[in-house]
N, C-alpha and C. Protein backbone atom coordinates (compact mmCIF):
# COMPACT_ATOMS: atom_id res chain seq x y z
N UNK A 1 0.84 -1.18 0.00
CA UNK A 1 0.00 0.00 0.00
C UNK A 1 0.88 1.25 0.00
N UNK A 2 0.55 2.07 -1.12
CA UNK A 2 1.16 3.35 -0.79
C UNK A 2 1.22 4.20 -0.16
N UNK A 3 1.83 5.15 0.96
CA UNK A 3 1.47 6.09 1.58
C UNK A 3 1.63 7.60 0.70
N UNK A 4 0.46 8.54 1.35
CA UNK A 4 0.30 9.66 0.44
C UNK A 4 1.90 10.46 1.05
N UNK A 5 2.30 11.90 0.81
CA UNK A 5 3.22 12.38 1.00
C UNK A 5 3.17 13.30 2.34
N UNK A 6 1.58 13.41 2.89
CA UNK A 6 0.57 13.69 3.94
C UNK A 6 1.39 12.89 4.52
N UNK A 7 1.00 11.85 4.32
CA UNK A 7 1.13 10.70 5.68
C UNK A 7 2.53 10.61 5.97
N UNK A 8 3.75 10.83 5.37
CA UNK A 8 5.01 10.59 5.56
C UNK A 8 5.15 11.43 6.02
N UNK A 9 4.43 13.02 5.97
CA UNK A 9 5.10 14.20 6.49
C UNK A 9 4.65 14.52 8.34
N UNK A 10 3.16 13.74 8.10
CA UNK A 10 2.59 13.55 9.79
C UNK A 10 3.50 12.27 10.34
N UNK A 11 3.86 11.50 9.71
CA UNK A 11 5.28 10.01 10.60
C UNK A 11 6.39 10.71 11.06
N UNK A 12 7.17 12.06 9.98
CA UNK A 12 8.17 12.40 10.28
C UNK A 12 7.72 13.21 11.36
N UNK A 13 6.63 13.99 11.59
CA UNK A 13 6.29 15.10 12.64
C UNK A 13 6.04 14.45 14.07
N UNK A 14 5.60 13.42 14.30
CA UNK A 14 5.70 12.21 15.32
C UNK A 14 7.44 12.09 15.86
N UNK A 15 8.08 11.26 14.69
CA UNK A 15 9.35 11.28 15.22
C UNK A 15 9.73 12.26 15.69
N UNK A 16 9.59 13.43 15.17
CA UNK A 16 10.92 14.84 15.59
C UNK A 16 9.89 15.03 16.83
N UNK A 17 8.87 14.98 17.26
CA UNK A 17 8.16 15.74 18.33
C UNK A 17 8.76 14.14 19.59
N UNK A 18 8.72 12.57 19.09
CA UNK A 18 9.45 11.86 19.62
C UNK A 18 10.69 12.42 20.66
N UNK A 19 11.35 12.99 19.60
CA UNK A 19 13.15 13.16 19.95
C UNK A 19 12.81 14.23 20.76
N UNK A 20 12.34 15.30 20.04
CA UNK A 20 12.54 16.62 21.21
C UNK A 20 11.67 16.15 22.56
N UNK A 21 10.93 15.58 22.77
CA UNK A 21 9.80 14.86 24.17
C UNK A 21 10.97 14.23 24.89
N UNK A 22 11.94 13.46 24.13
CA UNK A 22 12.93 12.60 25.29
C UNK A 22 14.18 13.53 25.84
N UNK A 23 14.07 14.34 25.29
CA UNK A 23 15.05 15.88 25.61
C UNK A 23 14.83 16.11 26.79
N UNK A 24 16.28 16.53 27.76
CA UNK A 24 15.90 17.19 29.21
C UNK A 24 14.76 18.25 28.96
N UNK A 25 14.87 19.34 27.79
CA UNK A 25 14.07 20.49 27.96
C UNK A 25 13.14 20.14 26.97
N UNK A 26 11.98 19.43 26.97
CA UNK A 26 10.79 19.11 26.20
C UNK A 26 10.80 20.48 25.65
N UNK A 27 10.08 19.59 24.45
CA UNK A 27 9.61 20.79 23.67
C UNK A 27 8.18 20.35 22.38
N UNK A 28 7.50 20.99 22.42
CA UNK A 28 6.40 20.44 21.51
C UNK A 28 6.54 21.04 19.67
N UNK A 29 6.34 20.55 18.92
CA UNK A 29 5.88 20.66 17.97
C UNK A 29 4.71 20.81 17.72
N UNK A 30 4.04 22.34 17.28
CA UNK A 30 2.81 22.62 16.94
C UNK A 30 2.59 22.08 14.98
N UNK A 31 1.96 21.59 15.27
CA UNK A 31 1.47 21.23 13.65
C UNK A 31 0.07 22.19 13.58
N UNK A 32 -0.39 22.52 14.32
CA UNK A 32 -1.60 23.52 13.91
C UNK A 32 -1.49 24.76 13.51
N UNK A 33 -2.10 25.58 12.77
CA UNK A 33 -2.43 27.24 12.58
C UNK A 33 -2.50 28.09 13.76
N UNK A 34 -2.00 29.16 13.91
CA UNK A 34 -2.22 29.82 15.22
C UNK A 34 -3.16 31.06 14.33
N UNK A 35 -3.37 31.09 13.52
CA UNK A 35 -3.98 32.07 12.42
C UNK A 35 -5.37 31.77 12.03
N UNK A 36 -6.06 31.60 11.99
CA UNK A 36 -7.81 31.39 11.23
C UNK A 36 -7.51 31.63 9.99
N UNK A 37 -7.81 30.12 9.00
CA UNK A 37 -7.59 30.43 7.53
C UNK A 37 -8.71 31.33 6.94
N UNK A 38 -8.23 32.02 6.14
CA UNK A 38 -8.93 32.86 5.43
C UNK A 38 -9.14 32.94 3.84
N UNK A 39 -10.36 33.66 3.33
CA UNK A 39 -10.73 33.55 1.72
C UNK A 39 -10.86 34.58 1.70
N UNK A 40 -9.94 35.21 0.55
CA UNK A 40 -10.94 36.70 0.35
C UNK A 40 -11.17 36.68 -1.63
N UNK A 41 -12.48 37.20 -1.40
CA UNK A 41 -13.22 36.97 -2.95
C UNK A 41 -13.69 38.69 -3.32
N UNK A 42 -13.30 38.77 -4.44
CA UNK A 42 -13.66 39.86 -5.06
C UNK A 42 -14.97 39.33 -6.48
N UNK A 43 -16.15 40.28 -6.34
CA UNK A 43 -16.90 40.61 -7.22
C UNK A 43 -17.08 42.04 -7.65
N UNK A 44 -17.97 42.07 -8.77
CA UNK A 44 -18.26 43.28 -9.31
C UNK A 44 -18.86 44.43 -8.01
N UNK A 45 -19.55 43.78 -7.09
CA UNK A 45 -20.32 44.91 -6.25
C UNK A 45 -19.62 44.79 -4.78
N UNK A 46 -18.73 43.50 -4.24
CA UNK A 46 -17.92 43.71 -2.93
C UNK A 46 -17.03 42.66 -3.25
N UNK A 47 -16.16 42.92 -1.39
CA UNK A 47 -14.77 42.37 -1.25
C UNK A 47 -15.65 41.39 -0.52
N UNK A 48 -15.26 40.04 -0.36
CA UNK A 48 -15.70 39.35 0.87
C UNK A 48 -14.88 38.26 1.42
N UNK A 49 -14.67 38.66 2.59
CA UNK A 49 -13.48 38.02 3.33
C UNK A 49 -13.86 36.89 4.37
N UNK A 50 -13.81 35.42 4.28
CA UNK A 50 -14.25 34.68 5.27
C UNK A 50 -12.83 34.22 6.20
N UNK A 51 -13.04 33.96 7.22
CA UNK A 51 -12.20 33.57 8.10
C UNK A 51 -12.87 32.51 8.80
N UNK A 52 -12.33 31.03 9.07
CA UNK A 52 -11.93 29.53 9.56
C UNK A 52 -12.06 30.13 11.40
N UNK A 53 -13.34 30.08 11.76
CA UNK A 53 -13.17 30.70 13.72
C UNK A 53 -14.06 29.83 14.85
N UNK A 54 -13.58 28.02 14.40
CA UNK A 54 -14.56 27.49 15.54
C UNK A 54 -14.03 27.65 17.00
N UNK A 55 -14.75 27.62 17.59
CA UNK A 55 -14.88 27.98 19.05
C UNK A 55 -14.49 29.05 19.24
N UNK A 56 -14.80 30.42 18.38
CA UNK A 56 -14.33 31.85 18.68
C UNK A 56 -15.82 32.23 18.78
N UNK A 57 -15.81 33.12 20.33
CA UNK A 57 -17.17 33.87 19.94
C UNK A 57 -17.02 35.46 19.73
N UNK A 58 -18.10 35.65 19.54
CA UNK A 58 -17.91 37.19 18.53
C UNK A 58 -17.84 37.72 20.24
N UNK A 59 -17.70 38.09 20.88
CA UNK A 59 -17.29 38.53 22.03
C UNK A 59 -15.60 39.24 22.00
N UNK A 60 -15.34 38.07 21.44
CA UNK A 60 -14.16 37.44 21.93
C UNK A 60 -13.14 38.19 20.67
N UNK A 61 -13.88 39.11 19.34
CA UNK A 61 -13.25 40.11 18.17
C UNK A 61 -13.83 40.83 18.06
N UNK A 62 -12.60 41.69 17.15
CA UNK A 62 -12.56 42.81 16.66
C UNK A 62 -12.24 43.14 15.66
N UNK A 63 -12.88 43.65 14.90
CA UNK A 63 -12.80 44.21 13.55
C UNK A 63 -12.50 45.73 13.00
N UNK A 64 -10.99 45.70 12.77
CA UNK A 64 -10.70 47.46 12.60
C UNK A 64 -10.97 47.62 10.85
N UNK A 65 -11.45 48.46 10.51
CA UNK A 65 -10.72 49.16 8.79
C UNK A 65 -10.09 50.44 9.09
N UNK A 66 -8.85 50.31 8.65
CA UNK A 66 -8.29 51.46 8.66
C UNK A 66 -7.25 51.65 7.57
N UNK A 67 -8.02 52.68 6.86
CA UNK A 67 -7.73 53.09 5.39
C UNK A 67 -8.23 51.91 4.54
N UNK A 68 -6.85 51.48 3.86
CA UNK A 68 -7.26 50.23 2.90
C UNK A 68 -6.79 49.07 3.76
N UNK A 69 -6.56 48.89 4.81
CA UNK A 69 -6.36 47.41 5.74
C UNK A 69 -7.67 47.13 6.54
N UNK A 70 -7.84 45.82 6.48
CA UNK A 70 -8.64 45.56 7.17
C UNK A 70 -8.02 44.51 8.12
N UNK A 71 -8.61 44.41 10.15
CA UNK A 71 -7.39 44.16 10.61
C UNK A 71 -8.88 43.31 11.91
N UNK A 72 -8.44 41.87 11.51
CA UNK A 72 -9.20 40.81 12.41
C UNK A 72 -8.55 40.31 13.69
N UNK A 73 -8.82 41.03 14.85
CA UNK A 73 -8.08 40.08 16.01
C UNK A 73 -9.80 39.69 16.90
N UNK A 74 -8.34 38.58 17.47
CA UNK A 74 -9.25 38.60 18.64
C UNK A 74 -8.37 37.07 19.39
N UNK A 75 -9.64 36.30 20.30
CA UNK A 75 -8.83 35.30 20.90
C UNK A 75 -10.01 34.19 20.91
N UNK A 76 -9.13 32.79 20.84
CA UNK A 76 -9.99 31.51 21.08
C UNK A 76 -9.44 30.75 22.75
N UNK A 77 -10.55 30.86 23.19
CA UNK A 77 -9.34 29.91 24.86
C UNK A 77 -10.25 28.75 24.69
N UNK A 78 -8.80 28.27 25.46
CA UNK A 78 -8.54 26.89 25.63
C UNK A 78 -10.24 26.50 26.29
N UNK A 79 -10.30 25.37 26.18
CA UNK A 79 -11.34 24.43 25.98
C UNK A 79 -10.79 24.46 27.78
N UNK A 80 -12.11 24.03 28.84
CA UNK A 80 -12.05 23.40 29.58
C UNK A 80 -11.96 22.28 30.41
N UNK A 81 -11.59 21.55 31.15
CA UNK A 81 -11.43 20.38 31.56
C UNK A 81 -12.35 19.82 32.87
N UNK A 82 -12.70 18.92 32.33
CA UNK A 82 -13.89 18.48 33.59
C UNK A 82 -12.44 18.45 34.79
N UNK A 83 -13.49 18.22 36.50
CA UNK A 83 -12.79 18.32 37.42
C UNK A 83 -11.71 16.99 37.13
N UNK A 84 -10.54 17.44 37.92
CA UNK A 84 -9.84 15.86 38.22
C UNK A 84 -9.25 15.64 36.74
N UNK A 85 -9.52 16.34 35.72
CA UNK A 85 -9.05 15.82 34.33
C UNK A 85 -7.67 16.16 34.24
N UNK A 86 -7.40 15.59 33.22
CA UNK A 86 -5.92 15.94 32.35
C UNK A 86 -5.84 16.18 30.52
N UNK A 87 -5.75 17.02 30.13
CA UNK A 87 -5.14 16.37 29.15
C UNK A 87 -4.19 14.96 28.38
N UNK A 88 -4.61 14.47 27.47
CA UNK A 88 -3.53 13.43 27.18
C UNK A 88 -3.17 13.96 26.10
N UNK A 89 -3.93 14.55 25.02
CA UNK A 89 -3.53 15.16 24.03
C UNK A 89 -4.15 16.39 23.35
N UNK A 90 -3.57 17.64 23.01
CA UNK A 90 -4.09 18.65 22.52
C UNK A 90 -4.13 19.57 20.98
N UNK A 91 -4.63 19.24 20.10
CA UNK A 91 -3.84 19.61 18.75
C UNK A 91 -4.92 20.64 18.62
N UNK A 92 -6.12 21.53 19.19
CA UNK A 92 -6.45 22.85 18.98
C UNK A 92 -5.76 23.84 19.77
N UNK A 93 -5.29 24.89 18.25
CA UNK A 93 -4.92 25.99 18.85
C UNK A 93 -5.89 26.78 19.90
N UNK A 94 -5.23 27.81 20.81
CA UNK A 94 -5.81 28.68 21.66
C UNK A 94 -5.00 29.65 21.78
N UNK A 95 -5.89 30.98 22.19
CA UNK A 95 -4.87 32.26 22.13
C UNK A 95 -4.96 33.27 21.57
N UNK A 96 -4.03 34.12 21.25
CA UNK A 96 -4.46 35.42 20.62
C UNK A 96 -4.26 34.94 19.31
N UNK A 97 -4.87 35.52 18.00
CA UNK A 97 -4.35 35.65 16.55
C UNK A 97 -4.43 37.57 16.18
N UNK A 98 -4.56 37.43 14.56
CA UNK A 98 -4.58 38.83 14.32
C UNK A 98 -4.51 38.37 12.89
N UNK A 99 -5.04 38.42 12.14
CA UNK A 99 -4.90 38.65 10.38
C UNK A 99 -5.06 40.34 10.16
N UNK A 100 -4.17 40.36 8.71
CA UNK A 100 -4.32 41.73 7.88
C UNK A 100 -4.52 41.50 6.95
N UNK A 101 -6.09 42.50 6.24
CA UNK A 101 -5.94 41.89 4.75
C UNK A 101 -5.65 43.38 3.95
N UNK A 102 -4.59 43.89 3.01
CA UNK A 102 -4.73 44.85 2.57
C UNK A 102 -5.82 44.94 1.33
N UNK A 103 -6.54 45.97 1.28
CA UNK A 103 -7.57 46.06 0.39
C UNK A 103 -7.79 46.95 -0.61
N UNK A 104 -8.30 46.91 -2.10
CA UNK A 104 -8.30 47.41 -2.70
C UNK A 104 -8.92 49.39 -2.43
N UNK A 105 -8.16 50.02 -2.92
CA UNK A 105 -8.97 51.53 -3.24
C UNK A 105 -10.62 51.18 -3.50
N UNK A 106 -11.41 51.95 -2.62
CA UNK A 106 -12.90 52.10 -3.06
C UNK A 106 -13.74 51.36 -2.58
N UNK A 107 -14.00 51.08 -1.15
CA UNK A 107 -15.04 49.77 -0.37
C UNK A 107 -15.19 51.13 0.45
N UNK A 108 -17.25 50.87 0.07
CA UNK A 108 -17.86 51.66 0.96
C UNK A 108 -18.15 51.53 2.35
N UNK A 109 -17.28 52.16 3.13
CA UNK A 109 -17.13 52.21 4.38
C UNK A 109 -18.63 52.01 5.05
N UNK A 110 -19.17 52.47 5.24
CA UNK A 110 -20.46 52.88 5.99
C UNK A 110 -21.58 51.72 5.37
N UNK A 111 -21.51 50.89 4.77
CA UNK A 111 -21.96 49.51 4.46
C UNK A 111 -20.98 48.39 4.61
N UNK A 112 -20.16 48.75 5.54
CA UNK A 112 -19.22 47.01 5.84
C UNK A 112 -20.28 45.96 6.89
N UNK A 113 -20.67 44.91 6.95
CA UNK A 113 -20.74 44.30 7.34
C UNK A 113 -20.32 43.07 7.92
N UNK A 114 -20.45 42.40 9.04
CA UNK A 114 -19.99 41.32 9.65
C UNK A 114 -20.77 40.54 9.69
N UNK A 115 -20.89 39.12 10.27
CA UNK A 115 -21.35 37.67 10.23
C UNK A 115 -20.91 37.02 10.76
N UNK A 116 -20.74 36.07 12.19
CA UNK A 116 -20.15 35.08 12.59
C UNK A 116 -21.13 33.99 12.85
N UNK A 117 -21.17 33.41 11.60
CA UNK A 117 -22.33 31.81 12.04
C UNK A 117 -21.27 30.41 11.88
N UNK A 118 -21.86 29.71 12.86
CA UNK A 118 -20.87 28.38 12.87
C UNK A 118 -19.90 28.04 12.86
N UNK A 119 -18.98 29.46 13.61
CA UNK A 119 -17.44 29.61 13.48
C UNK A 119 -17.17 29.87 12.05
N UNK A 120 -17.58 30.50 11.54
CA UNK A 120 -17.41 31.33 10.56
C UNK A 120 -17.84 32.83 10.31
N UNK A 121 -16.87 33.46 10.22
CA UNK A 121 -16.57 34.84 9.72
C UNK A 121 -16.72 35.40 8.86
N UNK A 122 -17.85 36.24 8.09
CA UNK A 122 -17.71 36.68 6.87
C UNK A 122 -18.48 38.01 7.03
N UNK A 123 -17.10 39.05 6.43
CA UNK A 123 -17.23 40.19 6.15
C UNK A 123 -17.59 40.72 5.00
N UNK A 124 -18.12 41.83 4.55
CA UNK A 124 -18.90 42.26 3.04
C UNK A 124 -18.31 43.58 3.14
N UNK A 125 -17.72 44.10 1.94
CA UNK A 125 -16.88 45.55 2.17
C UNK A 125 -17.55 45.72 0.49
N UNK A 126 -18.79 46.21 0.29
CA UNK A 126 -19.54 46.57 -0.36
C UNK A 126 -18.67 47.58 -1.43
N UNK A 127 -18.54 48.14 -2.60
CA UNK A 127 -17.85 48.63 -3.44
C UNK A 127 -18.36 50.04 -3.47
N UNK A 128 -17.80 51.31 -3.54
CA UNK A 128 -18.19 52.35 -3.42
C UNK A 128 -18.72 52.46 -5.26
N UNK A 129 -19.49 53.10 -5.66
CA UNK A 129 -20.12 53.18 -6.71
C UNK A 129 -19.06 53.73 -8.06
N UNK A 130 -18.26 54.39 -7.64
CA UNK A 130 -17.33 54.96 -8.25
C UNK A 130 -15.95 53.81 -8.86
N UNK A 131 -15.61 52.59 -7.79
CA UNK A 131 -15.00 51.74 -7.97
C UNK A 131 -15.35 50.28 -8.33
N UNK A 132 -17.17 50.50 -9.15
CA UNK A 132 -17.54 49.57 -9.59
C UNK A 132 -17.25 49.41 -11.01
N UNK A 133 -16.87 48.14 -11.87
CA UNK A 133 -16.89 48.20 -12.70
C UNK A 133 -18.14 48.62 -13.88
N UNK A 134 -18.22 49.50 -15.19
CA UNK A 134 -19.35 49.86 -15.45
C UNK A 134 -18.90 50.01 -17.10
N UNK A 135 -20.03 49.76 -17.79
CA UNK A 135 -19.73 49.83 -19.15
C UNK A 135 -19.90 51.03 -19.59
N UNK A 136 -19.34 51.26 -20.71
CA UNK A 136 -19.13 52.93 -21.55
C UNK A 136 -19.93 52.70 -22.84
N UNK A 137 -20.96 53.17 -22.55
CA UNK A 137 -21.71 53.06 -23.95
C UNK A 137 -20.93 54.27 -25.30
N UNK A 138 -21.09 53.52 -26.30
CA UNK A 138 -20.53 53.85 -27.60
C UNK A 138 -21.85 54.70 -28.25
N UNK A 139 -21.10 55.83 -28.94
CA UNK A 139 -21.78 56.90 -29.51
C UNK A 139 -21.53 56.55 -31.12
């Protein structure tokens, strides 16, 4: 059976997290994102930017525009532990993040909108009328 190049690269990430674990000064290997993946899609009438945010609640961000950046922080914490528990193993991130998306000239400010359903993020930076594309009729 073949293994994909996935699977050899999660065997080697085992070993090296192996070696550094038997080290006087442990040390972990994060294989996760500390970042919320993100999409950003351009159409004729907006920008729209989704961001990857389970177990983030909208509490918990903030959403700046300033100028042409648009600037997502905020924080996901750690999951709780029943009494008496332990961890045995943890591969979700927790903590602060922060994305920047720089953005095109011409998103009408005063129609941005937000959305956080199902750990998902999606912003609408609506196109100012001037920076919509528009046809030139011929005389």
């Amino acid at each position: 059976m073949m293994t994909s190049a996935f699977d050899r690269l999660l065997d080697f990430e085992r070993d090296i997290e192996d070696i550094l674990e038997s080290t006087q000064f442990p040390v972990r290997v994060v294989a996760t994102r500390r970042t919320p993946a993100m999409t950003v899609a351009d159409d004729k009438e907006a920008i729209v930017a989704t961001f990857d945010l389970p177990g983030v609640l909208k509490e918990d961000l903030t959403i700046e525009k300033n100028g042409n950046t648009l600037i997502i922080s905020g924080e996901r914490k750690r999951a709780s532990l029943p009494d008496k528990g332990s961890w045995l193993r943890s591969e979700s991130w927790s903590g602060s993040f922060s994305r920047t998306i720089e953005l095109p000239d011409g998103t009408n400010d005063n129609a941005i909108s937000a959305e956080l359903t199902n750990g998902v993020l999606r912003i609408v930076l609506p196109k100012a009328e001037a920076a919509k594309p528009r046809q030139i009729a011929i005389r």
